[in-house]
Protein backbone atom coordinates (compact mmCIF):
# COMPACT_ATOMS: atom_id res chain seq x y z
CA UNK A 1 0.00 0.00 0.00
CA UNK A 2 1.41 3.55 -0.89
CA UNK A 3 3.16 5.29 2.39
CA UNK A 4 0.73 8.16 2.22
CA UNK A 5 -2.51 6.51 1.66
CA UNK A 6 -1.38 4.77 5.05
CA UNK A 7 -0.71 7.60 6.82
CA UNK A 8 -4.03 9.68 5.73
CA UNK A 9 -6.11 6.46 6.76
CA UNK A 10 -4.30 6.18 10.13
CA UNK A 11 -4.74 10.14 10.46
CA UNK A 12 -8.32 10.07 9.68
CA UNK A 13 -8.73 6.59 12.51
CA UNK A 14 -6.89 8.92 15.25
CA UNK A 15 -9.61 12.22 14.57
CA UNK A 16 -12.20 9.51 14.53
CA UNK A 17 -11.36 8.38 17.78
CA UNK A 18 -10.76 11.91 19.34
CA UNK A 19 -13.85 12.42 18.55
CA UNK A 20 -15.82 10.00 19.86
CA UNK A 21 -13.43 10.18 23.18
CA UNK A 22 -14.20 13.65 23.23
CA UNK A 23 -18.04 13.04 23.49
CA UNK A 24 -17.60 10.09 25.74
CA UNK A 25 -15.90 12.78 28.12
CA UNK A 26 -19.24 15.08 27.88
CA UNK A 27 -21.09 11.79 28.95
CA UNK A 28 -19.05 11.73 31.56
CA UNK A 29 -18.92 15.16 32.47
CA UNK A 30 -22.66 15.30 32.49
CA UNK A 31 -23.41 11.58 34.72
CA UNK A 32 -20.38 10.13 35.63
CA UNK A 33 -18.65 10.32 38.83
CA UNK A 34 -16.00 12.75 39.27
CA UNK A 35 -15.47 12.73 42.72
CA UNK A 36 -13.83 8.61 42.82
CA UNK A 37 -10.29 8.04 41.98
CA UNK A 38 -10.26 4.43 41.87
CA UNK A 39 -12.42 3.97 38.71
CA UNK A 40 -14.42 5.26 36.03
CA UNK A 41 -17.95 5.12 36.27
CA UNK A 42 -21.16 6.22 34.13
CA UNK A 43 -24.55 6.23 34.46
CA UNK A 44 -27.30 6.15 32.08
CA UNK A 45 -30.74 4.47 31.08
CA UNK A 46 -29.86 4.38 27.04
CA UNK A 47 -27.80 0.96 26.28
CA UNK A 48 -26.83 2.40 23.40
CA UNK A 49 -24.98 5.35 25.53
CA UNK A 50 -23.31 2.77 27.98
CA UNK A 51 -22.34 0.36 24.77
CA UNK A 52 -20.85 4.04 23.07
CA UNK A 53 -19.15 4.78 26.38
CA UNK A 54 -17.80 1.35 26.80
CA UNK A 55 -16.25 1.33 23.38
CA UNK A 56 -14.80 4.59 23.59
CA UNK A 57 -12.56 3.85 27.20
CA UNK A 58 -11.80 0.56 26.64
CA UNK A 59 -9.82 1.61 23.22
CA UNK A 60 -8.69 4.74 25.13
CA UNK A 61 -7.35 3.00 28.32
CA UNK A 62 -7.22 -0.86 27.71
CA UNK A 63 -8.41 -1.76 31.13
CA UNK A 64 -6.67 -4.97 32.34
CA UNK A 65 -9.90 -5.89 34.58
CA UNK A 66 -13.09 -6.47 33.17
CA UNK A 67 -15.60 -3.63 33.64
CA UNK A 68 -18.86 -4.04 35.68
CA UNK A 69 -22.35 -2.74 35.02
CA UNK A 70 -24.93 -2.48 37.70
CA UNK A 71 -28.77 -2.82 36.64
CA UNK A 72 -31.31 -1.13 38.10
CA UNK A 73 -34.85 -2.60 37.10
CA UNK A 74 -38.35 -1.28 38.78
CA UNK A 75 -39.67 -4.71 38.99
CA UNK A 76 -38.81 -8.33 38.28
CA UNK A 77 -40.14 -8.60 34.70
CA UNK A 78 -38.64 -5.64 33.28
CA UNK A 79 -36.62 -7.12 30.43
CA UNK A 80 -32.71 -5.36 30.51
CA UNK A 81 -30.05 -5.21 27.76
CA UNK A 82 -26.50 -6.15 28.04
CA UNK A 83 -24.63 -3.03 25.67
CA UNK A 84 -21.25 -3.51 27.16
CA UNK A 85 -20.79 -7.36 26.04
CA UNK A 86 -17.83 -7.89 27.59
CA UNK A 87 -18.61 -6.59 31.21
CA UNK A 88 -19.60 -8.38 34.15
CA UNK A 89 -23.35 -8.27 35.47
CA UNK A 90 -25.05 -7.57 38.44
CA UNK A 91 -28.97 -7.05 38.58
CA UNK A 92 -31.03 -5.21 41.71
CA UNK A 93 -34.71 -3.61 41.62
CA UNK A 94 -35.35 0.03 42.37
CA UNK A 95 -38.64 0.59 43.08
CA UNK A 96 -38.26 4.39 42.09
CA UNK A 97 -37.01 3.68 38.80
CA UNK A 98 -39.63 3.82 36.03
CA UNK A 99 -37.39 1.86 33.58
CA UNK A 100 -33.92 -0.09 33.46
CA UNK A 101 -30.80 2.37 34.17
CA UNK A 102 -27.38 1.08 34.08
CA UNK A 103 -24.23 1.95 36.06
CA UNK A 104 -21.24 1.09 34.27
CA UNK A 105 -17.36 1.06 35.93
CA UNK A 106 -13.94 0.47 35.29
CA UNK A 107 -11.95 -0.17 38.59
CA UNK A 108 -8.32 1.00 38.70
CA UNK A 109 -6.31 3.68 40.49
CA UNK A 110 -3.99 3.98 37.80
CA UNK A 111 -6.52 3.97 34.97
CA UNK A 112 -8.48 6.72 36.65
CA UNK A 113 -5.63 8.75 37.09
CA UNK A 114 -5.40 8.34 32.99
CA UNK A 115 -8.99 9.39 32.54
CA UNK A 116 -8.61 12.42 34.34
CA UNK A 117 -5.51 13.55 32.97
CA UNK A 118 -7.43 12.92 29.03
CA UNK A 119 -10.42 14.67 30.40
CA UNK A 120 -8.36 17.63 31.41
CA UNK A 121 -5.97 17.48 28.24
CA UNK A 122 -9.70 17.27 25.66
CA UNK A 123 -11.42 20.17 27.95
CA UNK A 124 -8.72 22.80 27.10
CA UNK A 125 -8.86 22.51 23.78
CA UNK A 126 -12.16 24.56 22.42
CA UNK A 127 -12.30 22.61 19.07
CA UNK A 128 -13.05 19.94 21.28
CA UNK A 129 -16.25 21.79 22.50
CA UNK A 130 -18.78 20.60 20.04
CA UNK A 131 -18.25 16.95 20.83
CA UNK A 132 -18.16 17.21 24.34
CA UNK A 133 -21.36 19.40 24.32
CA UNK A 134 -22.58 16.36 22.29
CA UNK A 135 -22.01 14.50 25.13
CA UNK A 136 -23.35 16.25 27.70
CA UNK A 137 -26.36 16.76 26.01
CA UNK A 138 -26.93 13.38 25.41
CA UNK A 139 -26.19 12.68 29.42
CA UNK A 140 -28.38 15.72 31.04
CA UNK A 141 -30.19 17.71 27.96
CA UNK A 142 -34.08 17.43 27.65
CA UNK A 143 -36.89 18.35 25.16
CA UNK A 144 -39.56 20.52 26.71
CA UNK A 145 -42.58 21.77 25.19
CA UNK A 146 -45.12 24.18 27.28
CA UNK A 147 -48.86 24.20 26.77
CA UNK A 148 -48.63 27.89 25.13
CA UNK A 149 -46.34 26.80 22.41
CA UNK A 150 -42.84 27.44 24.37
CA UNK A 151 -39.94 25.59 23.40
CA UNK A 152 -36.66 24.89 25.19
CA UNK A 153 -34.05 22.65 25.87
CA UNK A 154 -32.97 22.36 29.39
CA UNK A 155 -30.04 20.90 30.97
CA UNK A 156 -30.17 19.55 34.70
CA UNK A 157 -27.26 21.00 37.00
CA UNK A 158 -27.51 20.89 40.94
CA UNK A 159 -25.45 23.72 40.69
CA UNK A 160 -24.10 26.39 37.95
CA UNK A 161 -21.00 24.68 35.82
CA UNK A 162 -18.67 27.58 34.45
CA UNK A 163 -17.34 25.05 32.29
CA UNK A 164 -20.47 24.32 30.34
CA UNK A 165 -21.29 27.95 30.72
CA UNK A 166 -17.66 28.42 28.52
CA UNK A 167 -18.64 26.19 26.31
CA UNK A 168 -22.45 27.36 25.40
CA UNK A 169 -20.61 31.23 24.88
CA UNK A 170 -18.22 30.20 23.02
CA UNK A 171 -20.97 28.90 19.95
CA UNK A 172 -22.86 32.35 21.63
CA UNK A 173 -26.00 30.33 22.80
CA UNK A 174 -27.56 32.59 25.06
CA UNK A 175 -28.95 30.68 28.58
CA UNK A 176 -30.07 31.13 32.19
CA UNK A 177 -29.71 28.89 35.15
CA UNK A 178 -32.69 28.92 37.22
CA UNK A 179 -34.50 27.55 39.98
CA UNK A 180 -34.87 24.32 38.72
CA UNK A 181 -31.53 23.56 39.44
CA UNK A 182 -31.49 23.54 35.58
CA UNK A 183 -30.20 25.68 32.71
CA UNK A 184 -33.08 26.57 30.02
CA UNK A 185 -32.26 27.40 26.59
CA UNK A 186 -34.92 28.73 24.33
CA UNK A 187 -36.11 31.30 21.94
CA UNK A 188 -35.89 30.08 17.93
CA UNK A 189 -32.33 31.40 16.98
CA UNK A 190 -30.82 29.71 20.14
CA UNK A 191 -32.72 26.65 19.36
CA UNK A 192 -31.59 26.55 15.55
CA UNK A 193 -27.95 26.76 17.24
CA UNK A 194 -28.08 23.36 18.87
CA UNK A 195 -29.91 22.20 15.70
CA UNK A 196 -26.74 23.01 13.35
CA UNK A 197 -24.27 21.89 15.81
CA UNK A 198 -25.91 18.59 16.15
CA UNK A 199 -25.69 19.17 19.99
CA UNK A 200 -28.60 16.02 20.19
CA UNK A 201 -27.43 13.78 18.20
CA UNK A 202 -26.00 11.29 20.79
CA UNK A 203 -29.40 10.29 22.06
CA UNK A 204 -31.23 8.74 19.64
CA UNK A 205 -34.80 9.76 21.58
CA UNK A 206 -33.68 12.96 22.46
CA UNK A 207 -32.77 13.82 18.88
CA UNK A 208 -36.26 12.40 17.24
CA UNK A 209 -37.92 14.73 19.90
CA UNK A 210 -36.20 17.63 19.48
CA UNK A 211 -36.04 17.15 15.62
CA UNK A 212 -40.01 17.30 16.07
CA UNK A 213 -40.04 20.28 17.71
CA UNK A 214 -37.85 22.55 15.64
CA UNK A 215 -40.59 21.32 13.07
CA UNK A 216 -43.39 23.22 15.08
CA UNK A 217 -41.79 26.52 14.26
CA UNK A 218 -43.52 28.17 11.43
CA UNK A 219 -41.64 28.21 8.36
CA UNK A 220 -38.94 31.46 8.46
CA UNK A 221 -38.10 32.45 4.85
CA UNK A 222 -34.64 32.35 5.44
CA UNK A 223 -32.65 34.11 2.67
CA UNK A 224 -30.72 31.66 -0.29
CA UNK A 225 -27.47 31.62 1.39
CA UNK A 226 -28.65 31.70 5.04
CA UNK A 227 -30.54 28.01 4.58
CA UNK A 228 -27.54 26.51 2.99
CA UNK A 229 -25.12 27.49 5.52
CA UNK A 230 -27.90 25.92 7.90
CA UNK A 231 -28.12 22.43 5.87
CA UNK A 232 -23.83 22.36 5.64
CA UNK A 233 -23.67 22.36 9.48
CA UNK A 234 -26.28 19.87 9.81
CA UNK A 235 -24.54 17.36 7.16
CA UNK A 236 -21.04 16.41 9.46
CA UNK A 237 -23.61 13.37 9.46
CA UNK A 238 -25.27 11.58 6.60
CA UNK A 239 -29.13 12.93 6.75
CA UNK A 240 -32.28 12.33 4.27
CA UNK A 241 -33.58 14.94 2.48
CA UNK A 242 -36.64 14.00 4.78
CA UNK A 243 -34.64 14.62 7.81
CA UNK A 244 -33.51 17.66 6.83
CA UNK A 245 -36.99 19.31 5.75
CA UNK A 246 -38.79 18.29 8.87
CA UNK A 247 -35.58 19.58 10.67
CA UNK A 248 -35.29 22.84 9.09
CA UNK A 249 -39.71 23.16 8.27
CA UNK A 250 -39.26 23.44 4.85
CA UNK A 251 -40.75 21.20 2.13
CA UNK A 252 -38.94 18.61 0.20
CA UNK A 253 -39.02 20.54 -3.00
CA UNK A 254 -37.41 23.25 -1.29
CA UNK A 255 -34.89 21.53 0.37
CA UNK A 256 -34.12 19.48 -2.76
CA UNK A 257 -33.03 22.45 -5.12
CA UNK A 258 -31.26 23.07 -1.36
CA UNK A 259 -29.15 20.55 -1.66
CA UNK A 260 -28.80 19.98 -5.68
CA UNK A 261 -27.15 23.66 -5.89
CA UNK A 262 -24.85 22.50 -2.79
CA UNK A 263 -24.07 19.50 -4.88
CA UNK A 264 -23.10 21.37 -7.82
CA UNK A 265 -20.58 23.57 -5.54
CA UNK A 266 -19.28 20.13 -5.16
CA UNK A 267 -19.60 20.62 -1.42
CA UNK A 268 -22.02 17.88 -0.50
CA UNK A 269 -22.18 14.31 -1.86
CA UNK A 270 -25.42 12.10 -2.33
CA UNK A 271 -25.93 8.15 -1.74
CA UNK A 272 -28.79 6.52 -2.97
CA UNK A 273 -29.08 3.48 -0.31
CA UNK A 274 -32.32 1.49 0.09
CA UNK A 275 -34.04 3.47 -1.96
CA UNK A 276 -33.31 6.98 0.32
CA UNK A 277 -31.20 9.94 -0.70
CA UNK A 278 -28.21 10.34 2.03
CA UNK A 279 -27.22 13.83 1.95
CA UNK A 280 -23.35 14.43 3.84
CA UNK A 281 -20.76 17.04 4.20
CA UNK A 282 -18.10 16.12 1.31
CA UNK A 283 -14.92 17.39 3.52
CA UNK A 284 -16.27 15.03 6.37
CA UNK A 285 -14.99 11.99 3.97
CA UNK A 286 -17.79 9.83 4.45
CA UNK A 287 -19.81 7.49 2.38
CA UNK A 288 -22.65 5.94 2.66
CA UNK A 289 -23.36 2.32 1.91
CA UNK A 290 -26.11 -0.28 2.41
CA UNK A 291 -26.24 -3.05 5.12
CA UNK A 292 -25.68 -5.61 2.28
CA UNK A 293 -22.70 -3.92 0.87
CA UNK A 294 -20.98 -3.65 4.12
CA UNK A 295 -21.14 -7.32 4.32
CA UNK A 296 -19.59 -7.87 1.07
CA UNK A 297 -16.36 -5.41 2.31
CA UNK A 298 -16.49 -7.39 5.19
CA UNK A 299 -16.22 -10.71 3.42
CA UNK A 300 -13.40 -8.94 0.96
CA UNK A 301 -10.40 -9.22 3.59
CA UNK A 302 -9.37 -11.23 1.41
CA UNK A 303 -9.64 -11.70 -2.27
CA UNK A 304 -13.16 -13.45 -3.60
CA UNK A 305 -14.75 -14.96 -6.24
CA UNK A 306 -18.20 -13.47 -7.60
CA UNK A 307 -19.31 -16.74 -6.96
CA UNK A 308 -17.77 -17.43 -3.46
CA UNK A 309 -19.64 -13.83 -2.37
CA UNK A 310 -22.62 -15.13 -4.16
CA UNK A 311 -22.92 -18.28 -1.73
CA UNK A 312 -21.60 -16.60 1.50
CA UNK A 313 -24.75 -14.18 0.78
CA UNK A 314 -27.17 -16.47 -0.40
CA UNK A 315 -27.79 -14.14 -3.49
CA UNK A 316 -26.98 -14.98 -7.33
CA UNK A 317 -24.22 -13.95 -9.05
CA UNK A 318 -26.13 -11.13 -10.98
CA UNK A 319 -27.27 -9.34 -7.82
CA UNK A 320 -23.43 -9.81 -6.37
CA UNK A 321 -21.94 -8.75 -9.24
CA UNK A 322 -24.29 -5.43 -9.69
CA UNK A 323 -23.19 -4.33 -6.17
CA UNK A 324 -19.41 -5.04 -6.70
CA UNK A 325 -19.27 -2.63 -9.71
CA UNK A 326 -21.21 0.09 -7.18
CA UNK A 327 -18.62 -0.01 -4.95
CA UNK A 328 -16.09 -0.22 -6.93
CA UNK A 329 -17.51 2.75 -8.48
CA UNK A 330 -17.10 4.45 -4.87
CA UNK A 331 -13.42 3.22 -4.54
CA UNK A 332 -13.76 0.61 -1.60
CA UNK A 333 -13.20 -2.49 -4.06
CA UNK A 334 -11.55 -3.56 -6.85
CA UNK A 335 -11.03 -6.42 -9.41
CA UNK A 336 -7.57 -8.60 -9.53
CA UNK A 337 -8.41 -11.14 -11.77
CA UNK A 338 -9.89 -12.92 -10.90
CA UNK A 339 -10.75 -11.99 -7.48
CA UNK A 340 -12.12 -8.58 -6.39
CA UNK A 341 -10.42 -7.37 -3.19
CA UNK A 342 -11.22 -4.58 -0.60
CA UNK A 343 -9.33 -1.45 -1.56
CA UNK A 344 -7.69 0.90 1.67
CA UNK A 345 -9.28 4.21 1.58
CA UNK A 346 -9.38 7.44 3.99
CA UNK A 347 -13.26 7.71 4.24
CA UNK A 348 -15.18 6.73 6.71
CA UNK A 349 -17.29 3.97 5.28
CA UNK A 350 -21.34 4.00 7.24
CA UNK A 351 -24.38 1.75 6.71
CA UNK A 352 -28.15 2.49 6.69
C-alpha cells in the first residue's frame, strides 16, 4: 500500500477516535462520577450510551480488569439489555425507577488517574467543544414543550457549571440557570444553534424529539445563502432529504433544489441506499453504503470470487456482481483477476 494513503487512513482513525473520546468525556462530564479516583464510572438508562461509552474507554485506556455494570430494574419482569458485552453483570430492583438504568465502571487507580488527565488534556482545547457538548447533552439535555407553544431545551445542573457555561458562549447560545436547578435554553435562533451543531445527536430519543419540535416553528423564509449554511452544518452526518426538511420546516421541493445547488458547488455528496437519498458534508470523507454492501467489504479481507460472495450471501451472481461494480464505483473495491479485493481508503465507510 502507498506510504501516504497509510498515513491519511491512520490520520483520519486517530480524529475519529478523538472524537468519539471527546463526546464520551461530555457523557461523563454530564453523569459520571468525578469525585472517585479508583475507577471510572457512568450512568445512564440508554444501552446504546453505555455500549458508546464502553467502546470509547476501553480503546482509550485498555483496562486490564473487566468492567462491571450495575442494573437497576423497577420490577422483576422488566426485560434489561447487556450493551457492554464484555462486562460483568449484576442485577437489583429500584422501586423508584420507572425503567432499566445502568451503572457502568472500570476499577483502577492507575486507569483513573489516565482518565482524568485525558479529560483535562480534551477540555482545554475549544475545538473539542462541540463533541463534548454532544455528550453532555446526550447525558443531562431534555426536550420541553409548554402548553402555550414554548420551546426549550434544558439541561439539569444541581449547581451552575462555568465550564459548560464556557462552552455554550463560546458557539454564543444565550442561557439562564434557574431555579430548577437547571439551565433553560430557548427562543428560535438559540434553538436553531443546537440544531446546526448537532448538539442532540447522541441520544437517539432525544434527537427524534427535538427534531419534532424545531418542526413546530412556522416556516422562516430564510434568505438563499442563510438556509444553505444551515443544511452544511447539519450534514457532518449523513441525513435524508426527509430529515432535513422536517428539521429545518421546509418542504422537500425546497430543500431538494437546497441541496442539488450545494451539490453542484461540489460541497455535499449524495448516496442513494435502500431506496433513500443520504445527503453528507463532502470534507467530512464519508460514504454511505447499504447493510448488504458492508457485508460484502467485510467478506473482501481477502480476495473473492463473484461466486464465493454469491454463496456466503445467499444471493446470485447477478445481484453480487451489480453491487461489486457500485462499490467499486465508490473506490472501496476492486477487481484482480480474478478476485475482487477490498481497496484501503481514507473515508469513513457507514451503513443504513
Amino acid at each position: 500500500m502507498d506510504s501516504s494513503v497509510m498515513i491519511r487512513s491512520k490520520n483520519r482513525i486517530v480524529r475519529n477516535l478523538a472524537h468519539r473520546t471527546a463526546q464520551a468525556v461530555g457523557l461523563w462530564l454530564a453523569e459520571g462520577d468525578k469525585r472517585t479516583l479508583s475507577e471510572v464510572t457512568f450512568t445512564n438508562n440508554q444501552p446504546s450510551l453505555i455500549a458508546f461509552f464502553h467502546n470509547v474507554v476501553t480503546k482509550t485506556l485498555r483496562p486490564s480488569l473487566t468492567p462491571r455494570v450495575a442494573v437497576y430494574l423497577p420490577s422483576t419482569d422488566t426485560l434489561y439489555a447487556h450493551p457492554a458485552k464484555s462486562a460483568r453483570y449484576r442485577v437489583y430492583f429500584d422501586k423508584r425507577a420507572n425503567r432499566p438504568y445502568y451503572i457502568y465502571r472500570i476499577s483502577g487507580v492507575t486507569l483513573a488517574k489516565t482518565w482524568h488527565l485525558t479529560v483535562r488534556k480534551i477540555c482545554k482545547s475549544k475545538s473539542n467543544y462541540r463533541s463534548i457538548l454532544q455528550g453532555f447533552f446526550a447525558g443531562e439535555g431534555n426536550v420541553k414543550e409548554g402548553s402555550h407553544g414554548s420551546r426549550a431545551v434544558r439541561i439539569a445542573q444541581g449547581k451552575p457549571y462555568r465550564f459548560l457555561e464556557k462552552m455554550l458562549d463560546h458557539f454564543r447560545i444565550t442561557y439562564y440557570y434557574g431555579g430548577h436547578r437547571e439551565y433553560t435554553i430557548f427562543g428560535r435562533a438559540n434553538l436553531e444553534k443546537v440544531l446546526a451543531l448537532n448538539l442532540m445527536i447522541l441520544h437517539p430519543n432525544k434527537h427524534k424529539r427535538f427534531l419534532e419540535m424545531m418542526a413546530t416553528f412556522r416556516q422562516r423564509h430564510y434568505q438563499r445563502h442563510a438556509l444553505e449554511e444551515l443544511v452544511y452544518a447539519r450534514l457532518g452526518i449523513p441525513m435524508t432529504t426527509n430529515e432535513l426538511a422536517s428539521g429545518f420546516g421546509r418542504s422537500m421541493s425546497r430543500l431538494k433544489q437546497v441541496l442539488r445547488r450545494m451539490k453542484a458547488r461540489g460541497i455535499v455528496a449524495m448516496y442513494h441506499v435502500n431506496s433513500l437519498c443520504y445527503w453528507v458534508r463532502v470534507d467530512s470523507r464519508t460514504i454511505v453504503i447499504s447493510k448488504q454492501k458492508l457485508k460484502i467489504l467485510e467478506l473482501l479481507g481477502v480476495g473473492q470470487r463473484v461466486h464465493q460472495l454469491a454463496a456466503s450471501l445467499g444471493r446470485n451472481d447477478k445481484s453480487v456482481r451489480r453491487r461489486l461494480l457500485e462499490l467499486e464505483r465508490l473506490g472501496l473495491v476492486g477487481l484482480q483477476n480474478p478476485f475482487w479485493v477490498r481497496k484501503q481508503t481514507e473515508y469513513r465507510v457507514i451503513s443504513k
